[in-house]
N, C-alpha and C. Protein backbone atom coordinates (compact mmCIF):
# COMPACT_ATOMS: atom_id res chain seq x y z
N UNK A 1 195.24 101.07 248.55
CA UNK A 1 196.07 101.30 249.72
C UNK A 1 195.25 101.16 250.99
N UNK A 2 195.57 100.51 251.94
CA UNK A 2 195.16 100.32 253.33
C UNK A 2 195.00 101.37 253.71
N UNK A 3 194.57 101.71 254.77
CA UNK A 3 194.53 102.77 255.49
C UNK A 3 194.02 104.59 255.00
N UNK A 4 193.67 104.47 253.94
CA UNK A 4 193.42 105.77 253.24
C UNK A 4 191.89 106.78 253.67
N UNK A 5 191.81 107.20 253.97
CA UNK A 5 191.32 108.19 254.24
C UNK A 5 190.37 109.06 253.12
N UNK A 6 188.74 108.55 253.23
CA UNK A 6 187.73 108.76 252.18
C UNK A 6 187.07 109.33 252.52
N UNK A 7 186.95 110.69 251.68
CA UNK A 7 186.30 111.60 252.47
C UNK A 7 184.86 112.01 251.22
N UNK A 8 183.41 112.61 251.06
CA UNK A 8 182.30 112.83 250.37
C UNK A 8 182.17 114.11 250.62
N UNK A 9 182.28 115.04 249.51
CA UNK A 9 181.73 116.52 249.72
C UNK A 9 180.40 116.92 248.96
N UNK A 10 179.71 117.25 249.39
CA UNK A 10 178.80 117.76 248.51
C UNK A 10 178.49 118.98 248.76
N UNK A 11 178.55 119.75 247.19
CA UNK A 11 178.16 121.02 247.34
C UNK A 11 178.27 121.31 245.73
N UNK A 12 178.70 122.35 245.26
CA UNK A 12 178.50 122.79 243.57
C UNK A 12 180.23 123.26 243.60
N UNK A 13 180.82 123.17 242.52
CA UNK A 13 182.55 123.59 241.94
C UNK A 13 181.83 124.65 241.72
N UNK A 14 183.15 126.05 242.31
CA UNK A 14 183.00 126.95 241.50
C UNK A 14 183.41 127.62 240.77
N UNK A 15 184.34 126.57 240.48
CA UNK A 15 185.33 126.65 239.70
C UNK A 15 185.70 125.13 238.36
N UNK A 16 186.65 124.88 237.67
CA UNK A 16 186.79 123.34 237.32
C UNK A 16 188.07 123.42 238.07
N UNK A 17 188.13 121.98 238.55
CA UNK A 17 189.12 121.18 239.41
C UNK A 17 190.19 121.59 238.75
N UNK A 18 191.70 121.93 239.26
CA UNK A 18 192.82 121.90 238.83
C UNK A 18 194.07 120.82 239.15
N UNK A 19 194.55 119.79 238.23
CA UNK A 19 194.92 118.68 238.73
C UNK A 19 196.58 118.93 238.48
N UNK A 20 196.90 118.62 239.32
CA UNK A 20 198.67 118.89 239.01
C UNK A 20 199.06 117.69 239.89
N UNK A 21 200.83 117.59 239.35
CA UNK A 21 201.58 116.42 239.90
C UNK A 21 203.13 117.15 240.57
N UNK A 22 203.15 116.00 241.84
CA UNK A 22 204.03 116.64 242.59
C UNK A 22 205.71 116.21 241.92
N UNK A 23 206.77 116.40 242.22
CA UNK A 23 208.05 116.32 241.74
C UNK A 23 208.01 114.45 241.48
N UNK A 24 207.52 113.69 242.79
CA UNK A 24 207.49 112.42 242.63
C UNK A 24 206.53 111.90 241.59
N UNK A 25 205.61 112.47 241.06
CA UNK A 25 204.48 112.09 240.23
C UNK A 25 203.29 112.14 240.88
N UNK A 26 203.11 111.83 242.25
CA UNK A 26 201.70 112.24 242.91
C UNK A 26 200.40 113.33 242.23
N UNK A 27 199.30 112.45 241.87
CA UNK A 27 198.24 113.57 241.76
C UNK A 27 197.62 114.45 242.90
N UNK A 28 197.53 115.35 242.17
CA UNK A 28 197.10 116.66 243.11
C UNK A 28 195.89 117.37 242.61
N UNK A 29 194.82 116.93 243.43
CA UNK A 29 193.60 118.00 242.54
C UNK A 29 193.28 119.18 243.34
N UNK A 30 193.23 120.43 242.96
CA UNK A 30 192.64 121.24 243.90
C UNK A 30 191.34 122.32 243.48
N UNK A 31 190.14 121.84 244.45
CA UNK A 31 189.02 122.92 244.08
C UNK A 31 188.40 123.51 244.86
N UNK A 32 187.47 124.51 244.65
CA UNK A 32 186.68 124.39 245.75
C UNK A 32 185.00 124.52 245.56
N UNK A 33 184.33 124.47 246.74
CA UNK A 33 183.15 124.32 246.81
C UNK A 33 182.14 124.88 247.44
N UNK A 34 181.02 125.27 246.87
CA UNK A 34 180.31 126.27 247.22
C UNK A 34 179.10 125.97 248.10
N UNK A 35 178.70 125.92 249.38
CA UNK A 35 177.71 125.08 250.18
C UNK A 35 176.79 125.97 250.63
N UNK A 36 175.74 125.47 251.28
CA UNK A 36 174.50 126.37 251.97
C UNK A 36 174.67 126.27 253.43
N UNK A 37 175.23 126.72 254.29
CA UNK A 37 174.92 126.59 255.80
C UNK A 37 174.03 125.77 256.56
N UNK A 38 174.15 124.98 257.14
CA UNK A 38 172.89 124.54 257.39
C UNK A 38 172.92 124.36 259.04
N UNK A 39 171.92 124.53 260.03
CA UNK A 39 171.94 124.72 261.56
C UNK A 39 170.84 123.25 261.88
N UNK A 40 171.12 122.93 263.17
CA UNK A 40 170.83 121.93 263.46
C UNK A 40 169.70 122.70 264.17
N UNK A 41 168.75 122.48 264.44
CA UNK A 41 167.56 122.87 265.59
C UNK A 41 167.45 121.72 266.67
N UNK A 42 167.20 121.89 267.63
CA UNK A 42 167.96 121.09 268.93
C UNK A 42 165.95 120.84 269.55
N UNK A 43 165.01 121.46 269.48
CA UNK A 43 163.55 121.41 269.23
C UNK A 43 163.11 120.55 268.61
N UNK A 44 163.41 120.47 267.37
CA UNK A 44 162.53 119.23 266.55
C UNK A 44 164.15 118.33 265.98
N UNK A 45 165.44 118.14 266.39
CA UNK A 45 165.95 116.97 265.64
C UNK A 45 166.46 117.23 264.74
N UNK A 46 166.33 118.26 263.95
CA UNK A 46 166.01 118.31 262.74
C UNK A 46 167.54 119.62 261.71
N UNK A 47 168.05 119.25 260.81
CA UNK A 47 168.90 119.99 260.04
C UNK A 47 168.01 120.92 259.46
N UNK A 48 168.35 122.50 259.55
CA UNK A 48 167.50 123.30 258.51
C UNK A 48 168.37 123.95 257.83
């Protein structure tokens, strides 16, 4: 499909994905994800 919208997460499930379908048949996955904060330092450039 044109126009779709791709998105990259990275982080750890903390759970397993739950995939369901809508009345039309549409897949539906839903999870979530567990990340580390991370701050930009504006001094050295740099993600910590």
């Amino acid at each position: 499909m044109a126009g779709e919208t791709i998105i990259t997460v990275v982080g750890n499930l903390t759970a397993d994905p739950e995939l369901r379908f809508t009345p039309s048949g549409a897949a539906v996955a839903s999870f979530t994800v567990a990340s580390t904060p991370r701050n930009f330092d504006r001094n050295t450039s740099e993600w910590k």
